[in-house]
C-alpha atoms as a PDB file:
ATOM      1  CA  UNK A   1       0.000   0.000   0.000  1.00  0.00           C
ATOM      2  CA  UNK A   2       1.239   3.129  -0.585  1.00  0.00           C
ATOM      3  CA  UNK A   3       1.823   6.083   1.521  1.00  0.00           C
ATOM      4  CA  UNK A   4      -0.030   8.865   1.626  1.00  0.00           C
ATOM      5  CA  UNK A   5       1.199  12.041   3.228  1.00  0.00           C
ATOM      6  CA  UNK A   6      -0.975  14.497   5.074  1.00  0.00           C
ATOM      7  CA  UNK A   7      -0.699  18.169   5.227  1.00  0.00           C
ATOM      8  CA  UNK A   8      -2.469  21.284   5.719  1.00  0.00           C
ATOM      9  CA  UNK A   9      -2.479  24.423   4.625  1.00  0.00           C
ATOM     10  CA  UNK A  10      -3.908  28.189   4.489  1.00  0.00           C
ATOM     11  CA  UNK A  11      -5.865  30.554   2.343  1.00  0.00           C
ATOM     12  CA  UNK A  12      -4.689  33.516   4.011  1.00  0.00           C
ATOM     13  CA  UNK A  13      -7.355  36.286   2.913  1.00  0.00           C
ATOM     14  CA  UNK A  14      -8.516  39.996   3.191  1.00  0.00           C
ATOM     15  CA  UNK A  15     -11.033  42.592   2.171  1.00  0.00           C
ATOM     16  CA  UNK A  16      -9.821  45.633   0.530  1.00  0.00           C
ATOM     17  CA  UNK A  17     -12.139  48.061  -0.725  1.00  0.00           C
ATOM     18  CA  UNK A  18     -14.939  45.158  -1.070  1.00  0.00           C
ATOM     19  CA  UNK A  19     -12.092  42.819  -2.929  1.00  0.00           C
ATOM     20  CA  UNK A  20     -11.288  39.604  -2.033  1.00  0.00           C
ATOM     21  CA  UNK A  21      -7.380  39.459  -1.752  1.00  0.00           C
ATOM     22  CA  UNK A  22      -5.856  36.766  -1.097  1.00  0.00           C
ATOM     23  CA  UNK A  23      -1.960  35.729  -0.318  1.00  0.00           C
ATOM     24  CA  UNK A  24       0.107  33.766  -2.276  1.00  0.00           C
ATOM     25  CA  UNK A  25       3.905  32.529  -1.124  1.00  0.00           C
ATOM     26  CA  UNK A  26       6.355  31.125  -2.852  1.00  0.00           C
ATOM     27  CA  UNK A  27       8.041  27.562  -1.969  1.00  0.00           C
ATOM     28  CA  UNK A  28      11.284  27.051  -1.060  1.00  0.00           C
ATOM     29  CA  UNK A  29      12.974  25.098  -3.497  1.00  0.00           C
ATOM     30  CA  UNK A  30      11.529  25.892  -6.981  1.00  0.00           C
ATOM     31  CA  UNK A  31       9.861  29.320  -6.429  1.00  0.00           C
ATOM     32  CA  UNK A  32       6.623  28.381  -7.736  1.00  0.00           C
ATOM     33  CA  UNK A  33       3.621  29.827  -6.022  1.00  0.00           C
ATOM     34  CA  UNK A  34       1.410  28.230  -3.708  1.00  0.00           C
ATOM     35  CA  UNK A  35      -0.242  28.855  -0.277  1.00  0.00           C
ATOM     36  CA  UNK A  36       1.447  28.391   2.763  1.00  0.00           C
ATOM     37  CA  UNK A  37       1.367  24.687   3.881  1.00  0.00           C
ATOM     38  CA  UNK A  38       2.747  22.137   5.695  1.00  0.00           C
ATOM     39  CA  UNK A  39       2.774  18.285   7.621  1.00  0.00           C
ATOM     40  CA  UNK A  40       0.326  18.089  10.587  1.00  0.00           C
ATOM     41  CA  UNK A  41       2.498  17.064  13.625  1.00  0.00           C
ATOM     42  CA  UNK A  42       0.712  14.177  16.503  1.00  0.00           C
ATOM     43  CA  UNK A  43      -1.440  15.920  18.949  1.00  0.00           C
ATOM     44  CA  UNK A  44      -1.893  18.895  16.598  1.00  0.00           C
ATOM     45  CA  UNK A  45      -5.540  19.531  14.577  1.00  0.00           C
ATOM     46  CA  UNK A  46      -4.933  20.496  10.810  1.00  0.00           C
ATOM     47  CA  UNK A  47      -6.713  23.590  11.610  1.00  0.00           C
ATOM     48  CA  UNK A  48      -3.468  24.173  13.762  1.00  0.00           C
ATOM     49  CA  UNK A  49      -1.352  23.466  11.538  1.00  0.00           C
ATOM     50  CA  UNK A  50      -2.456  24.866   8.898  1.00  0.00           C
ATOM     51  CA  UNK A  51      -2.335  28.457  11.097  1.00  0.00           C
ATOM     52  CA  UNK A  52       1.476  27.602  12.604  1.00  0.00           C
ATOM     53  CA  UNK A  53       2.317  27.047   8.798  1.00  0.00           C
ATOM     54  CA  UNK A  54       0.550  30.525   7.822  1.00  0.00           C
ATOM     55  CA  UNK A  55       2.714  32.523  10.747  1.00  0.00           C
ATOM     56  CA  UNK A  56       6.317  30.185  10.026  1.00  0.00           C
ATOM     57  CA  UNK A  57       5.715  30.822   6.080  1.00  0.00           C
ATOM     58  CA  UNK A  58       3.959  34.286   5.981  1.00  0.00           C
ATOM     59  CA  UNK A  59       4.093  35.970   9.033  1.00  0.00           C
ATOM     60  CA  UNK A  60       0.014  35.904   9.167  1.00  0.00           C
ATOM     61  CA  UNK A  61      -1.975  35.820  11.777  1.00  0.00           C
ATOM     62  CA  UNK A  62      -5.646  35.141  11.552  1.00  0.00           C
ATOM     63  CA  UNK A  63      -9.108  34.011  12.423  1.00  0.00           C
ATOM     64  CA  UNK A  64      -9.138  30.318  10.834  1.00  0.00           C
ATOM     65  CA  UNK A  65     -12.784  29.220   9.414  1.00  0.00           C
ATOM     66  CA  UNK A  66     -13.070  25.990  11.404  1.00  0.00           C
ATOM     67  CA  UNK A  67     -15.043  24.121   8.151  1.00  0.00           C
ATOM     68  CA  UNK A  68     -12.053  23.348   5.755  1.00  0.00           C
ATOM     69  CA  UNK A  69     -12.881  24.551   1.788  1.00  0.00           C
ATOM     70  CA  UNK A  70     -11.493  21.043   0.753  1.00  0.00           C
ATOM     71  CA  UNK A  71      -8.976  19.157   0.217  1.00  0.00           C
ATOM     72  CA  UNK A  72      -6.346  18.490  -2.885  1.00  0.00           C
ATOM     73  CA  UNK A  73      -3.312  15.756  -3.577  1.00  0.00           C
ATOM     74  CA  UNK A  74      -0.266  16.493  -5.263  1.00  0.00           C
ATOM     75  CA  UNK A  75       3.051  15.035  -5.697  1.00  0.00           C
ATOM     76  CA  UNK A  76       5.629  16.189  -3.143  1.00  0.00           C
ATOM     77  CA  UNK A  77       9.055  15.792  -3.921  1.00  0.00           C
ATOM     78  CA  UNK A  78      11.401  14.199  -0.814  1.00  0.00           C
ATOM     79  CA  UNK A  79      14.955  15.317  -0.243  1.00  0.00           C
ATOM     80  CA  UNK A  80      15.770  11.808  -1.602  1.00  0.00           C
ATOM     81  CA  UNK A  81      13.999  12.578  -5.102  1.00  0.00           C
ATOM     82  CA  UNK A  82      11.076  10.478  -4.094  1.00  0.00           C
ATOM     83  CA  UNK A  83       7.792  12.029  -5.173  1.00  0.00           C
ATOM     84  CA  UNK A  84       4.982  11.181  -2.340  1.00  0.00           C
ATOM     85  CA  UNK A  85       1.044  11.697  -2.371  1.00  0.00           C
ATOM     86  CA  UNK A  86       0.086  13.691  -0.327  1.00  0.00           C
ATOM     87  CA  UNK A  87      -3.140  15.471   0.537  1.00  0.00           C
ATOM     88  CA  UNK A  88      -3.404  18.752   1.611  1.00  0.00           C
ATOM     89  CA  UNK A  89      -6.591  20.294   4.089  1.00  0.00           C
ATOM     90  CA  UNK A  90      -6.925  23.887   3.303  1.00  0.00           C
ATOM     91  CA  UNK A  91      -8.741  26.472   5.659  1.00  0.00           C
ATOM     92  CA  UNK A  92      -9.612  30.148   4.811  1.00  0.00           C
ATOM     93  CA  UNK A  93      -7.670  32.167   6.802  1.00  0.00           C
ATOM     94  CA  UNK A  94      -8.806  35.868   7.735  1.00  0.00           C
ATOM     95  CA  UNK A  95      -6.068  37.974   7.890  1.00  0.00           C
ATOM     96  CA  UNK A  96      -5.697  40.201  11.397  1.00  0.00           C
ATOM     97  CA  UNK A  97      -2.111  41.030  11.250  1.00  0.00           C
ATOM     98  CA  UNK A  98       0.995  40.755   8.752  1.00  0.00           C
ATOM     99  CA  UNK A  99       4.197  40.593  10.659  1.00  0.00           C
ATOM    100  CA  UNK A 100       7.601  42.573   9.601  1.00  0.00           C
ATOM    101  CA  UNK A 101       9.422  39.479  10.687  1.00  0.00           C
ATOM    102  CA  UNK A 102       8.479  35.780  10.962  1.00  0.00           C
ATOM    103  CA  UNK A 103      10.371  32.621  11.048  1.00  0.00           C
ATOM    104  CA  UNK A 104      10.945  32.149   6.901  1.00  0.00           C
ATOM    105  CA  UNK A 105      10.676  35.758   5.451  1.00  0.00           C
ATOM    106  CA  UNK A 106      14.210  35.251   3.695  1.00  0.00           C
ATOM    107  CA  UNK A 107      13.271  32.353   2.229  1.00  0.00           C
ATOM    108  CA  UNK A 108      10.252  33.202   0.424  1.00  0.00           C
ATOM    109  CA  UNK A 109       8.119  36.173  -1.440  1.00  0.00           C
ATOM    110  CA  UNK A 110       4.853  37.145  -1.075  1.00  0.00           C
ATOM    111  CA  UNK A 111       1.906  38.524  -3.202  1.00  0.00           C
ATOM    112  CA  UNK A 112      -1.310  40.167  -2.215  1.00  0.00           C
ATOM    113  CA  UNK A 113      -3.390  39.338  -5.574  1.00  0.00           C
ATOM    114  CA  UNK A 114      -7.030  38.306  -6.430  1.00  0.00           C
ATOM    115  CA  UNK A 115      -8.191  34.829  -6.307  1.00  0.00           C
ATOM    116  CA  UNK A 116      -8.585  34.943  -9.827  1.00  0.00           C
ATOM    117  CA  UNK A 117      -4.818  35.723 -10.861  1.00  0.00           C
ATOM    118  CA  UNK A 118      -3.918  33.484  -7.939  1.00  0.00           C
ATOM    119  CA  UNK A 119      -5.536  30.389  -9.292  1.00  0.00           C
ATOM    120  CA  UNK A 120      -4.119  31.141 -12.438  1.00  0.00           C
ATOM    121  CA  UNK A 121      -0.641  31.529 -10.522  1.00  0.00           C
ATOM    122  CA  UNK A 122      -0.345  28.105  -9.061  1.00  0.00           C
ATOM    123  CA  UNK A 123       0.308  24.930 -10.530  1.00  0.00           C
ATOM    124  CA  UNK A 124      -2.343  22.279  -8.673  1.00  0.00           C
ATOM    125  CA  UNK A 125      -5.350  21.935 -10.268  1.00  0.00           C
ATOM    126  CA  UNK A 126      -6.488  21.273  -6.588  1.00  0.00           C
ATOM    127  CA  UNK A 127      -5.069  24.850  -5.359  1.00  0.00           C
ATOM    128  CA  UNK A 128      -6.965  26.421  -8.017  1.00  0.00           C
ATOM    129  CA  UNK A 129     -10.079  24.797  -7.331  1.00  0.00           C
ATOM    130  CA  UNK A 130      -9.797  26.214  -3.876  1.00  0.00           C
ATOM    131  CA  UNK A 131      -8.976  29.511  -4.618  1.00  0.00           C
ATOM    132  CA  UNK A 132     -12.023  29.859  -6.722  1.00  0.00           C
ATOM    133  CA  UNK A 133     -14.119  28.366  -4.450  1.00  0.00           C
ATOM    134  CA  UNK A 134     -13.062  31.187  -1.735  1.00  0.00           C
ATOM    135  CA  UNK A 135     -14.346  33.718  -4.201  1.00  0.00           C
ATOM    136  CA  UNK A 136     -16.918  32.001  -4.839  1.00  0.00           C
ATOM    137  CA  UNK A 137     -18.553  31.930  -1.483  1.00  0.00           C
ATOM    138  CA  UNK A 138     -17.334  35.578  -0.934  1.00  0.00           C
ATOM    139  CA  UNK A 139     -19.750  36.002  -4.489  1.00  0.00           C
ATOM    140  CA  UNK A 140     -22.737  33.661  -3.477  1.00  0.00           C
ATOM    141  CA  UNK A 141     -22.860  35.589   0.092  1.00  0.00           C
ATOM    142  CA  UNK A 142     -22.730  38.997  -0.931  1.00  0.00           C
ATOM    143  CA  UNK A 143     -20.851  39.448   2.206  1.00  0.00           C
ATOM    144  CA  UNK A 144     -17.103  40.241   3.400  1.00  0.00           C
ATOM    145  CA  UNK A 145     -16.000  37.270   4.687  1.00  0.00           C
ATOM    146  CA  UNK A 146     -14.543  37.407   8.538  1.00  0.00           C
END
């Protein structure tokens, strides 16, 4: 049976002016960009995780919804060259604060953009999905979401 690895990660979001604006990062090693993500250690919820991984990766802090928008599986690549399933929870994550300093900052960029131009800015189909399903419900509500 194979292995499947389990992650989770953040849509860190805000409203400007009645947009939806969301936060892309980029990864580490290939500088493509996604959303900030990462394993879920024992004893921790992926709704914690996913907010540690939004503060280590982004410096964000934020109100977490506690319903996930989904889930997606992509290949991630191991140190050794392996390439592992893994499956991702992702949580909308409104934005309260944006730190000057946070624990990966020289590691990685950052981009305030639409969900639109974000989901055409990353490379899982899954991530997309996700990222137009956050506008979506921001659309279907009418509402800010908080």
């Amino acid at each position: 049976m194979v292995q499947i690895l389990r992650q989770a990660g953040a849509i860190p979001f805000t409203n400007n002016d009645d947009e939806l604006r969301v936060l892309l990062i980029t990864s580490r090693d290939t500088g493509r960009w996604v959303i900030p993500k990462g394993g879920v250690k024992p004893g921790q919820t992926a709704l914690q995780a996913a907010e540690a991984e939004a503060y280590e990766e982004a410096g964000i802090k934020g109100i977490a919804q506690s319903t996930p928008l989904g889930i997606y599986t992509y290949g991630k690549r191991l140190n050794a060259g392996v390439v592992m399933p893994t499956t991702v929870e992702v949580f909308a994550l409104h934005v309260t604060k944006q730190l000057k300093n946070w624990p990966e900052r020289a590691q990685r960029r950052f981009e305030w953009t639409s969900a639109f131009d974000a989901a055409a800015a990353v490379e899982e189909p899954g991530m997309k999905l996700l990222l137009l399903r956050l506008a979506e419900i921001q659309s279907a509500t009418g509402m800010k979401l908080v």
